[in-house]
PDB file of N, CA and C in Angstrom:
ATOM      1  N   UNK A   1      81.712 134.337 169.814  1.00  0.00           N
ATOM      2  CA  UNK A   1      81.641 133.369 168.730  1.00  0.00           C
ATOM      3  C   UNK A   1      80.299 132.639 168.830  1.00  0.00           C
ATOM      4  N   UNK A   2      79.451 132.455 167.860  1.00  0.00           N
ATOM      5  CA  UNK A   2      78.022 132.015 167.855  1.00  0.00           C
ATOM      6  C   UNK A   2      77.998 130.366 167.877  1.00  0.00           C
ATOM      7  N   UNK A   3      77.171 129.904 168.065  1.00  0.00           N
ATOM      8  CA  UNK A   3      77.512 128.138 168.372  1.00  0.00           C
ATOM      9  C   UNK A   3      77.760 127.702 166.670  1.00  0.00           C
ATOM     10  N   UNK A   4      77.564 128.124 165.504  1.00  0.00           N
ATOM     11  CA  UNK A   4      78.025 127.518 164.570  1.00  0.00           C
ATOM     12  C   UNK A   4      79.659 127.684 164.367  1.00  0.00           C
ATOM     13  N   UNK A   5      80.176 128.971 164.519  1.00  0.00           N
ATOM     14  CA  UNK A   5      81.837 128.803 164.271  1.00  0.00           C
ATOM     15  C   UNK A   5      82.047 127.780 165.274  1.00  0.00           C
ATOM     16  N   UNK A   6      81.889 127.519 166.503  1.00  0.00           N
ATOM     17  CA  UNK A   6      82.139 126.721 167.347  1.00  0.00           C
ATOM     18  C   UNK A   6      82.301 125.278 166.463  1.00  0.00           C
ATOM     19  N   UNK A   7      81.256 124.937 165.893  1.00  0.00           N
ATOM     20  CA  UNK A   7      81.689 123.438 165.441  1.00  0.00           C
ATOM     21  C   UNK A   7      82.554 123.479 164.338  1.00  0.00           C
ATOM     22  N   UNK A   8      82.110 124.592 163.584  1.00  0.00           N
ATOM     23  CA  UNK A   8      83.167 124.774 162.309  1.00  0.00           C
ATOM     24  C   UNK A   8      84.690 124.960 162.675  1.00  0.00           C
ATOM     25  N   UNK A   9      84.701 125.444 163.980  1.00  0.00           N
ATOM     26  CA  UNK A   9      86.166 125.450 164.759  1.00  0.00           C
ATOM     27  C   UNK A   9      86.853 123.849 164.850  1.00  0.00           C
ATOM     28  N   UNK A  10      85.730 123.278 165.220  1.00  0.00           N
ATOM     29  CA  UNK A  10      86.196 121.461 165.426  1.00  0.00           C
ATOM     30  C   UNK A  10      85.834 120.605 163.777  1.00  0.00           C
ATOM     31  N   UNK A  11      85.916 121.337 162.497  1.00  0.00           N
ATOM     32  CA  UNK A  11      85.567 120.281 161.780  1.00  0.00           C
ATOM     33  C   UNK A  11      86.675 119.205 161.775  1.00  0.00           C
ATOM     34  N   UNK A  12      87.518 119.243 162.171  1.00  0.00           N
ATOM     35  CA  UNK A  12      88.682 118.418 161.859  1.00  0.00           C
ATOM     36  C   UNK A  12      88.597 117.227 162.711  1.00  0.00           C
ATOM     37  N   UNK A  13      88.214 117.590 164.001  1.00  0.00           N
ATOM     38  CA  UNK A  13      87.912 116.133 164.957  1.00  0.00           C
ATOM     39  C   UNK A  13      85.979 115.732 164.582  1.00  0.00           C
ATOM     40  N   UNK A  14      85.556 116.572 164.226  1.00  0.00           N
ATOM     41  CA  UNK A  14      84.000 115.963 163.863  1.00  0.00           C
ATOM     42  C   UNK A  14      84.457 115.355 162.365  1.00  0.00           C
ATOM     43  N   UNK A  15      85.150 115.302 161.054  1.00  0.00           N
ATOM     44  CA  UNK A  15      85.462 114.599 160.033  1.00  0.00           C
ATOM     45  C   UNK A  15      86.271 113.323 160.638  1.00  0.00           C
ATOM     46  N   UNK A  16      86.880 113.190 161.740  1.00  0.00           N
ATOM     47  CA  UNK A  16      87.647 112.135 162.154  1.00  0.00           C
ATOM     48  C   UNK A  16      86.308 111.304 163.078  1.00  0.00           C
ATOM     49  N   UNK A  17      85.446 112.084 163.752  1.00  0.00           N
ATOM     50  CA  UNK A  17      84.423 111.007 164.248  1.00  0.00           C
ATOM     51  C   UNK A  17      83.480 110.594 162.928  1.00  0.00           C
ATOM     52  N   UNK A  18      83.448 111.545 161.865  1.00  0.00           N
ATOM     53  CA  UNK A  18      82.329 110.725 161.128  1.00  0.00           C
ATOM     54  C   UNK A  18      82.931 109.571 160.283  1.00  0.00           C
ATOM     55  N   UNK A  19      84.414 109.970 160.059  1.00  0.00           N
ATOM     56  CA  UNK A  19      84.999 108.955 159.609  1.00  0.00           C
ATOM     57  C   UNK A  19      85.260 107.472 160.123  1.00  0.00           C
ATOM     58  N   UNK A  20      85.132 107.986 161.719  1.00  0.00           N
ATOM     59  CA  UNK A  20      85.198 106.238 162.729  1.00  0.00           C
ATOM     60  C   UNK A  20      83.724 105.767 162.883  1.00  0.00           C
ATOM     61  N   UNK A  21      82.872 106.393 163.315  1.00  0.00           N
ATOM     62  CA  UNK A  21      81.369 106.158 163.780  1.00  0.00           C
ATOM     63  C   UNK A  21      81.088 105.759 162.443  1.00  0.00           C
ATOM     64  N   UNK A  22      80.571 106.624 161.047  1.00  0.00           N
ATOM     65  CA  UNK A  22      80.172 106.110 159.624  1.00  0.00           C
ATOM     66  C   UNK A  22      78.857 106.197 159.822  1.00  0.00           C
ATOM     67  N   UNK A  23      78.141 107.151 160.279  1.00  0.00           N
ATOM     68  CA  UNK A  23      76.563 107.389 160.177  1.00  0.00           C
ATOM     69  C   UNK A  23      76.258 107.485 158.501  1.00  0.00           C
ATOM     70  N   UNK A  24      75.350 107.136 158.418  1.00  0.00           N
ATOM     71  CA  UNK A  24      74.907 107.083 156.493  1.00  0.00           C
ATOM     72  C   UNK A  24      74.536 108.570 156.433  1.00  0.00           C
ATOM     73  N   UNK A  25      73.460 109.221 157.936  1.00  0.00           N
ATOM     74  CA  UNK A  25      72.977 110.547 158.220  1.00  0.00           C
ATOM     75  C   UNK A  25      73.017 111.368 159.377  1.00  0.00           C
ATOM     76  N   UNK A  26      72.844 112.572 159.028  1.00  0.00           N
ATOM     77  CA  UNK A  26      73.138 113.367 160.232  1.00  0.00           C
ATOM     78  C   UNK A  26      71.343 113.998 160.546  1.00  0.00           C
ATOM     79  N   UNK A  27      71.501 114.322 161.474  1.00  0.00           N
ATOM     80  CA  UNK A  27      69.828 114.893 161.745  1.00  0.00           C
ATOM     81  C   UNK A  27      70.548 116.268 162.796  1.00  0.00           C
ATOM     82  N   UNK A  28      69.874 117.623 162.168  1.00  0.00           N
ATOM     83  CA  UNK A  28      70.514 118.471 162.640  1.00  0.00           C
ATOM     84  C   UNK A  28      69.157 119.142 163.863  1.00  0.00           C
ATOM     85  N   UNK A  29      69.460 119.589 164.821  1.00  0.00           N
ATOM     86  CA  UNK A  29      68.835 119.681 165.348  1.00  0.00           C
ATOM     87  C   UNK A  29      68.904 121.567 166.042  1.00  0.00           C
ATOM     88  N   UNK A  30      68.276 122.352 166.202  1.00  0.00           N
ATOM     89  CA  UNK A  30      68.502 123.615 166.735  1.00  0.00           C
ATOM     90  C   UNK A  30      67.486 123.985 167.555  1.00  0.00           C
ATOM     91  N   UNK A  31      68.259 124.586 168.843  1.00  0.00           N
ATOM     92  CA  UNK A  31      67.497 125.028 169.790  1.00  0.00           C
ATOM     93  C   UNK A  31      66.050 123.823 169.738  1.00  0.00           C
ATOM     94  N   UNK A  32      66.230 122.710 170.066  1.00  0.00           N
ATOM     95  CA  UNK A  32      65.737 121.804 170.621  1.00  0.00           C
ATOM     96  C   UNK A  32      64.612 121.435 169.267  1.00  0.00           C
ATOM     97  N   UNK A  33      64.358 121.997 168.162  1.00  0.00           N
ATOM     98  CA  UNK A  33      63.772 121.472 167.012  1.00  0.00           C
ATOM     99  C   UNK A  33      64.540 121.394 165.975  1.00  0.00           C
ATOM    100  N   UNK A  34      63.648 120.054 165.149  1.00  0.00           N
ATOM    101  CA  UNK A  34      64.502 119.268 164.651  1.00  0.00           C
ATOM    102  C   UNK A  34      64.587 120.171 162.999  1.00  0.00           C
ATOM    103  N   UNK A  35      65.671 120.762 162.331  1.00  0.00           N
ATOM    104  CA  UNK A  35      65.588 121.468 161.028  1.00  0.00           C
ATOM    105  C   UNK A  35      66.094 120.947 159.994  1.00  0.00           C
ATOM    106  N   UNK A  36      66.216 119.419 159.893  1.00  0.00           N
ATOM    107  CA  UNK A  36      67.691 118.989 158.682  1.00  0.00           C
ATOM    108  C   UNK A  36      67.033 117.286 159.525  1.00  0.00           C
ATOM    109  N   UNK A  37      66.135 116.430 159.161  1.00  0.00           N
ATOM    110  CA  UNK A  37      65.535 115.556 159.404  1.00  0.00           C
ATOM    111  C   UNK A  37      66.915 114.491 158.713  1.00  0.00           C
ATOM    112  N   UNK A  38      67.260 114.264 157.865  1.00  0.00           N
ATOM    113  CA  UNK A  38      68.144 112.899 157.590  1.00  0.00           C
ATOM    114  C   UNK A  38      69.022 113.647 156.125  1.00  0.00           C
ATOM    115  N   UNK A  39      70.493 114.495 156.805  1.00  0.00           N
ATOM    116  CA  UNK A  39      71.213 114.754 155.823  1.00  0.00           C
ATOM    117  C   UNK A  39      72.020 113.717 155.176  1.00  0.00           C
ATOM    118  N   UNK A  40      71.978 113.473 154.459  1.00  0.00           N
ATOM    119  CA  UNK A  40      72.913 112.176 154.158  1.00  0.00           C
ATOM    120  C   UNK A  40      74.593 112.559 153.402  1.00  0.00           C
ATOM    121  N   UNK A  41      74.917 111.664 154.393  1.00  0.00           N
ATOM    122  CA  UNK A  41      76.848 112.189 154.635  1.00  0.00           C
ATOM    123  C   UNK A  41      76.807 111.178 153.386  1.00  0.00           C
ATOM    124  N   UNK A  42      77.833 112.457 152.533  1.00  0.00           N
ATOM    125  CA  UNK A  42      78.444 112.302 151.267  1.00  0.00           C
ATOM    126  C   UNK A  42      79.878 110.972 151.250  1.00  0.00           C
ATOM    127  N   UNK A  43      79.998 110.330 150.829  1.00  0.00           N
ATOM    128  CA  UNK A  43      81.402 109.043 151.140  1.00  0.00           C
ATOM    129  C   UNK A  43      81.996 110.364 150.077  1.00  0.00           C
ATOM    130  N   UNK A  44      83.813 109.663 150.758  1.00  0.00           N
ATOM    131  CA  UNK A  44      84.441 110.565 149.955  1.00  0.00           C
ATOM    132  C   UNK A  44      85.206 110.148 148.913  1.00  0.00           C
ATOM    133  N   UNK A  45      84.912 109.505 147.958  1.00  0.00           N
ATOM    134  CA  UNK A  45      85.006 109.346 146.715  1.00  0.00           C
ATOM    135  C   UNK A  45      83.651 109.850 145.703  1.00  0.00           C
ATOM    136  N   UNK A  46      82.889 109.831 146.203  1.00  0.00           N
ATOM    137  CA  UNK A  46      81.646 110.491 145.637  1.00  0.00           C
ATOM    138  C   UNK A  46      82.083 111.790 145.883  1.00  0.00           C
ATOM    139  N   UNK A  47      82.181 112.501 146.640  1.00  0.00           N
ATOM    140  CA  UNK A  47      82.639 114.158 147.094  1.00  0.00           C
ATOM    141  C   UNK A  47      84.085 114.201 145.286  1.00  0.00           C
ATOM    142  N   UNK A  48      84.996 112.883 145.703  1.00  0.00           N
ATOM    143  CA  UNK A  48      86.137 113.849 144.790  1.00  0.00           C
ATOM    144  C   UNK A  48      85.582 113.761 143.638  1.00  0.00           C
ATOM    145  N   UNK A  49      84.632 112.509 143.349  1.00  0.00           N
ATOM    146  CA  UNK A  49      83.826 112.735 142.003  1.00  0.00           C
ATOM    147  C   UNK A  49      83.358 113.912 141.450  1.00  0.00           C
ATOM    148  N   UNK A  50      82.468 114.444 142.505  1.00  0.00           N
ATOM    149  CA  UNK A  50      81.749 115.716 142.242  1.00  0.00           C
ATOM    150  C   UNK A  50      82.577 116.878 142.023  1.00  0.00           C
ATOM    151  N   UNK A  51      83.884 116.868 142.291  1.00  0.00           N
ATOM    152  CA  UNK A  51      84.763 118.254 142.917  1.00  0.00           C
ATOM    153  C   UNK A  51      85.037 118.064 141.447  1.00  0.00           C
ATOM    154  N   UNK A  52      85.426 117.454 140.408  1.00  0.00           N
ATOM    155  CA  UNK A  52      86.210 117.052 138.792  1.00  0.00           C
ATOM    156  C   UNK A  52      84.735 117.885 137.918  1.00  0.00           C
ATOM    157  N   UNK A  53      84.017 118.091 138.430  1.00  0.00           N
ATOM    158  CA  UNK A  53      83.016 119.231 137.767  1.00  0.00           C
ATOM    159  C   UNK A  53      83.134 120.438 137.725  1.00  0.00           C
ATOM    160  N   UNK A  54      83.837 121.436 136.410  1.00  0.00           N
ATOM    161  CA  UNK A  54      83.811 122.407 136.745  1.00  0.00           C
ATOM    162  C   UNK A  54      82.959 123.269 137.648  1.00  0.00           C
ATOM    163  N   UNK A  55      83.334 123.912 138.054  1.00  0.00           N
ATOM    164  CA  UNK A  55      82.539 125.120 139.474  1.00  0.00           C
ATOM    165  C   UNK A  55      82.106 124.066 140.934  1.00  0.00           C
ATOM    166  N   UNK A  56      82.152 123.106 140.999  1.00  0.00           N
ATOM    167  CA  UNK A  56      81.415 122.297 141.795  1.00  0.00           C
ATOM    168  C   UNK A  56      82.867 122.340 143.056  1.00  0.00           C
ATOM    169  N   UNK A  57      82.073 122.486 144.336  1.00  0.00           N
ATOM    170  CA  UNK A  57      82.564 122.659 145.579  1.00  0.00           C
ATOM    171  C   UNK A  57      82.659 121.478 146.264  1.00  0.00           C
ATOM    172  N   UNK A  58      83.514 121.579 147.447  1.00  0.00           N
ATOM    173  CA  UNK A  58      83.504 120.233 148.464  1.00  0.00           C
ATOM    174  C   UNK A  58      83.740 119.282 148.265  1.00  0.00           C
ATOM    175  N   UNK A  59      85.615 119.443 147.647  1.00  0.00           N
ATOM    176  CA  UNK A  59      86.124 118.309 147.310  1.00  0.00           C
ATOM    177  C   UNK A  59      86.979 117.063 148.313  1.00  0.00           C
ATOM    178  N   UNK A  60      86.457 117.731 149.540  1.00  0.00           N
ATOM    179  CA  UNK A  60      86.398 116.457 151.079  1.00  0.00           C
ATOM    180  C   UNK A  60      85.313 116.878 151.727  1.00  0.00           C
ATOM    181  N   UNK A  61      85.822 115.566 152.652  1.00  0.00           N
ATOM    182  CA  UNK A  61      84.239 115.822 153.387  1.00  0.00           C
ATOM    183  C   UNK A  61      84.393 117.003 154.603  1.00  0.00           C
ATOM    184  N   UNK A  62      85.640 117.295 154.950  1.00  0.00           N
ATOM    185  CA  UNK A  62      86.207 118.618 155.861  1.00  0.00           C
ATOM    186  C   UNK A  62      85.254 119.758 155.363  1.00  0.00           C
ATOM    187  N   UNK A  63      86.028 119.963 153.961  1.00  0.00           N
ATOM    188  CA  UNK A  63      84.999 120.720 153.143  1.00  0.00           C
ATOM    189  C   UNK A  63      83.443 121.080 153.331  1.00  0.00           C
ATOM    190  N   UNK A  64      82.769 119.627 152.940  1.00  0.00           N
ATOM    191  CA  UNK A  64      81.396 119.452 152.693  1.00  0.00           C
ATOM    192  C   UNK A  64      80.918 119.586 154.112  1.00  0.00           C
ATOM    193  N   UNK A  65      81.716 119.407 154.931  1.00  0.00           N
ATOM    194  CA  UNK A  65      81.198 119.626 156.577  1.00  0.00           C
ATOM    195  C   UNK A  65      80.891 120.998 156.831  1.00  0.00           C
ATOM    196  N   UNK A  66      81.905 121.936 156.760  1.00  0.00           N
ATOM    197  CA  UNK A  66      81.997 123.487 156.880  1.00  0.00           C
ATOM    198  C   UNK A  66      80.644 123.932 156.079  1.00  0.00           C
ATOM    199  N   UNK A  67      80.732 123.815 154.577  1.00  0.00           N
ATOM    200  CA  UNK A  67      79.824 124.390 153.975  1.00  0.00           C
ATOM    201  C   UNK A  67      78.472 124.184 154.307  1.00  0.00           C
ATOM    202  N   UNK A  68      78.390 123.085 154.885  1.00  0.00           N
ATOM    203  CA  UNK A  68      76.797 122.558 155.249  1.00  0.00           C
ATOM    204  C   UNK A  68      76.356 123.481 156.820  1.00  0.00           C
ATOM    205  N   UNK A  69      77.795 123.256 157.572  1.00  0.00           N
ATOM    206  CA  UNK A  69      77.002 124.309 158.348  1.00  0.00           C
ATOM    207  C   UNK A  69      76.909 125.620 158.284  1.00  0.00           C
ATOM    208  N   UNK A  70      77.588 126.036 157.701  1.00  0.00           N
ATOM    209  CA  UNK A  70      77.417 127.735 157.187  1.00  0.00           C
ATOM    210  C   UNK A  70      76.272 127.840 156.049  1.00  0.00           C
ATOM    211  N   UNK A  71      75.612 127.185 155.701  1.00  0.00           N
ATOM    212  CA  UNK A  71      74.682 127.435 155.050  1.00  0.00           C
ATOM    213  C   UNK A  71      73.437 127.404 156.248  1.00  0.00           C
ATOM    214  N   UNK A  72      73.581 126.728 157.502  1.00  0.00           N
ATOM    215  CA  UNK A  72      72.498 126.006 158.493  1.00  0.00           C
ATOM    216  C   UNK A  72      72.851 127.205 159.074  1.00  0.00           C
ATOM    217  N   UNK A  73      74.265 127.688 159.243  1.00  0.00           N
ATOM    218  CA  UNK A  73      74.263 129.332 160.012  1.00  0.00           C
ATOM    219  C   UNK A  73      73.473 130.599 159.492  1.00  0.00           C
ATOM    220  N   UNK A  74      73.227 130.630 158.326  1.00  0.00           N
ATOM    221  CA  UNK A  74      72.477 131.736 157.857  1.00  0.00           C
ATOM    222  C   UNK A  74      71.256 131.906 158.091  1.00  0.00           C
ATOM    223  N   UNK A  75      70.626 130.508 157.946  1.00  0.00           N
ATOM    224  CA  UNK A  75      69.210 130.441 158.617  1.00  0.00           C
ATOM    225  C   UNK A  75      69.026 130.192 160.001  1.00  0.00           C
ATOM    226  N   UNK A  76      69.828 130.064 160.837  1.00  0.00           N
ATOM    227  CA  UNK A  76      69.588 130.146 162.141  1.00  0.00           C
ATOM    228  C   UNK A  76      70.793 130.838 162.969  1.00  0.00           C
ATOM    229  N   UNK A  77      70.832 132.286 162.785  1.00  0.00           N
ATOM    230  CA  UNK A  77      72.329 132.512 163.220  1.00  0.00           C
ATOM    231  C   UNK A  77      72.168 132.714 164.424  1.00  0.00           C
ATOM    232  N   UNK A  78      71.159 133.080 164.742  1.00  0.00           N
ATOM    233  CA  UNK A  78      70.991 133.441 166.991  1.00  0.00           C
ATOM    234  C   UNK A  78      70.957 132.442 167.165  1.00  0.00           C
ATOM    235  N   UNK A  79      71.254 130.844 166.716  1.00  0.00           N
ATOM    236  CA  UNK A  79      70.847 129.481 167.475  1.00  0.00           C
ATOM    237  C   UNK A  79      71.758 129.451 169.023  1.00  0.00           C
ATOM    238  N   UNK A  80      70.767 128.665 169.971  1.00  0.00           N
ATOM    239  CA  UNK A  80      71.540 129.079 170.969  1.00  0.00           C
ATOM    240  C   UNK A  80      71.870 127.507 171.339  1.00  0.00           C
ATOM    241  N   UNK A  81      71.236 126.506 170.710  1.00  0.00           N
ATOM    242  CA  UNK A  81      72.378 125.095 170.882  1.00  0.00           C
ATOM    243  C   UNK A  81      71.722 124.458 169.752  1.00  0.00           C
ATOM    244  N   UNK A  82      72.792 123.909 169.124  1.00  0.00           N
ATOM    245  CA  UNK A  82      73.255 122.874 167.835  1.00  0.00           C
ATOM    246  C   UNK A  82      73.323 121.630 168.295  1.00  0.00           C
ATOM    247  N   UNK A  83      72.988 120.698 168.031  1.00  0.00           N
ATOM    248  CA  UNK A  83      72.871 119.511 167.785  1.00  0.00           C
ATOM    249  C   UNK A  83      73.596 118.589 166.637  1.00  0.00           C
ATOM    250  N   UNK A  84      74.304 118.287 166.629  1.00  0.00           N
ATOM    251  CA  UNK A  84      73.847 116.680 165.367  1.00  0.00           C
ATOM    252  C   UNK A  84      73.448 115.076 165.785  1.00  0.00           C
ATOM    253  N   UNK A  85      72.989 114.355 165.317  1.00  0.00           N
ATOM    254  CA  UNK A  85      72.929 113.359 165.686  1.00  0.00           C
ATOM    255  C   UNK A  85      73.203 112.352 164.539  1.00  0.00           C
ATOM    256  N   UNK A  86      73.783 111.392 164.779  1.00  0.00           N
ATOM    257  CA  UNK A  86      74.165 110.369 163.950  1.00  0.00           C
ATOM    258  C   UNK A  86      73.024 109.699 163.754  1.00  0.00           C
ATOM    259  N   UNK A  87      72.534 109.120 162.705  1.00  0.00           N
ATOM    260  CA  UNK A  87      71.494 108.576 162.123  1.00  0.00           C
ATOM    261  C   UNK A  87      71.357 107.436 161.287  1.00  0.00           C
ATOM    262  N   UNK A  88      71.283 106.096 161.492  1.00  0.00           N
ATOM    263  CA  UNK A  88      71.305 105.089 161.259  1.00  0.00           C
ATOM    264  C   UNK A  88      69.529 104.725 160.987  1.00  0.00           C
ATOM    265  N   UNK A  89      68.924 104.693 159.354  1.00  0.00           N
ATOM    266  CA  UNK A  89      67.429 104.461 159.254  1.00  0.00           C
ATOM    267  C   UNK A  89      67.415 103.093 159.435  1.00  0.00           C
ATOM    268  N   UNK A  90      65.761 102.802 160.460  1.00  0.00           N
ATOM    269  CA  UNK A  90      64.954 103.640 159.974  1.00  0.00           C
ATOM    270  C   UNK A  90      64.769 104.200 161.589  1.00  0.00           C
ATOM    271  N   UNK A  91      65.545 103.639 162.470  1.00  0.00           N
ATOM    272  CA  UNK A  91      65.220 104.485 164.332  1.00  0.00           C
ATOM    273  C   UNK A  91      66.563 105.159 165.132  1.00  0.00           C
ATOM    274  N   UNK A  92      67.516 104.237 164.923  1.00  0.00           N
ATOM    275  CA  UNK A  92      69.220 104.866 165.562  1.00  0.00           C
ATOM    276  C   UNK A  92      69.576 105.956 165.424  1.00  0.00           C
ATOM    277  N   UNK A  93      69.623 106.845 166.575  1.00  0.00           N
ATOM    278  CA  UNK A  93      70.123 107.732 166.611  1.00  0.00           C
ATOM    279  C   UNK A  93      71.049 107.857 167.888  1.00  0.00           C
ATOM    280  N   UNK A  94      72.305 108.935 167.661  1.00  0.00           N
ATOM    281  CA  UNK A  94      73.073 108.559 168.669  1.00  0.00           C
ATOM    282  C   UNK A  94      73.800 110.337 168.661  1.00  0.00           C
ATOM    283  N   UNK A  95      73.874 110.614 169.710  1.00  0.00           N
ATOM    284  CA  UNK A  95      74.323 112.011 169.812  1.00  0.00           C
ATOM    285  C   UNK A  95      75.861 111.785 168.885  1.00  0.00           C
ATOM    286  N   UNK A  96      75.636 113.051 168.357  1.00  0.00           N
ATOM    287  CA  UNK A  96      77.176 113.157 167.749  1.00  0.00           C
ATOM    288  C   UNK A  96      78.108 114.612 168.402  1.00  0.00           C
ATOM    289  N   UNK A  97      77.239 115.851 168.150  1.00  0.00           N
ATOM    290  CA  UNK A  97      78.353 116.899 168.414  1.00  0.00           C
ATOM    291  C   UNK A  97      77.223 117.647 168.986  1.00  0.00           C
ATOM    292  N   UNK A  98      77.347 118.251 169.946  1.00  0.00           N
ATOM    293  CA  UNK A  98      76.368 119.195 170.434  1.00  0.00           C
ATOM    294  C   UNK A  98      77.052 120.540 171.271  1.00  0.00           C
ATOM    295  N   UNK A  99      76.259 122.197 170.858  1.00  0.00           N
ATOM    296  CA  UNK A  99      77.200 123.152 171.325  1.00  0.00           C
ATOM    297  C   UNK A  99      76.045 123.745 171.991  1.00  0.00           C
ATOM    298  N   UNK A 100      76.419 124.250 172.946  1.00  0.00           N
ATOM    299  CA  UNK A 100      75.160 125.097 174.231  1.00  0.00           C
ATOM    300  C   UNK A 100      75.821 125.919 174.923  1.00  0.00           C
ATOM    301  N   UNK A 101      75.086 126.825 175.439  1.00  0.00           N
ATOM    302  CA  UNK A 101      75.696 128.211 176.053  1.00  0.00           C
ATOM    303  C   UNK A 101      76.147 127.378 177.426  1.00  0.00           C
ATOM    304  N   UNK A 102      77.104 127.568 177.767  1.00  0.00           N
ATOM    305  CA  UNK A 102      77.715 127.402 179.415  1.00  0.00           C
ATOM    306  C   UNK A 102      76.486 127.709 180.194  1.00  0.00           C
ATOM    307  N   UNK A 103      76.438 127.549 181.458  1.00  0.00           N
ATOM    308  CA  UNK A 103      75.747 128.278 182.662  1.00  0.00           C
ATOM    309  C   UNK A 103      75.556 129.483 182.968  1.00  0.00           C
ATOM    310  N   UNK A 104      77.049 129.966 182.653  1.00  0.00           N
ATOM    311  CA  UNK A 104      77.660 130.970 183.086  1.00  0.00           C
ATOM    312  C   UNK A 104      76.461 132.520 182.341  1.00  0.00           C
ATOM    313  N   UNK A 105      76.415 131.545 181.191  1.00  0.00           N
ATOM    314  CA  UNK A 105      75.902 132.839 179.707  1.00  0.00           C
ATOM    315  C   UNK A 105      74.153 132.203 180.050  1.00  0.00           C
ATOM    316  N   UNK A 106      73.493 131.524 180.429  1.00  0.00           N
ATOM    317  CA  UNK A 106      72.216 131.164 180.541  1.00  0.00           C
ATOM    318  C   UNK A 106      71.923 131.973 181.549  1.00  0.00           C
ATOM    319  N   UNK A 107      72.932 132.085 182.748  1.00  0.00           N
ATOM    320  CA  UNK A 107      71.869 133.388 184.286  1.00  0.00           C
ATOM    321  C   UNK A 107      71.632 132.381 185.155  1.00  0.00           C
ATOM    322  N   UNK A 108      71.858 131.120 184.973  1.00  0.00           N
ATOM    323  CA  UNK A 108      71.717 129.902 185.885  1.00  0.00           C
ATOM    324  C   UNK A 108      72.500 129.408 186.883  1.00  0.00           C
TER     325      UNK A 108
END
């Protein structure tokens, strides 16, 4: 399993931390550079707003979580550690979810 199903495996406890923590943004980070500088987490009444549009997707933020990283999986699918960080502008940042190969799989 590649480190993105991994978090997409936990969206359910990462929608329950973004729901307690309340970062405005996420800053995504891969294999130690930074690719997704200040995503800004959708509130979810704005999300069910958007979902009442025909064709329009990601009518929670469970939802809008998955899809965001499977779109971040396509462009980086060998990533070998994921990052997010909670993001409070214009300096706070605070680790949020991070996935990395064990020891075991590094040769270390």
């Amino acid at each position: 399993m590649n480190r993105w199903r991994t978090l997409i495996r936990h969206t359910p406890q990462l929608v329950e931390k973004l729901q307690r923590v309340n970062p405005p943004k996420l800053r995504l980070v891969v294999d130690g550079r930074v690719v997704y500088w200040a995503l800004q987490v959708p509130k979810e009444d704005d999300l069910a707003a958007h979902a009442r549009w025909p064709g329009m997707s990601s009518p929670s933020l469970e939802g809008w979580l998955v899809e965001m990283l499977t779109r971040f999986e396509h462009g980086w699918p060998q990533a070998e550690e994921v990052e997010l960080l909670a993001f409070w502008p214009p300096d706070r940042l605070e680790p949020f979810a991070r996935v990395f190969p064990k020891k075991a799989e590094t040769g270390r």
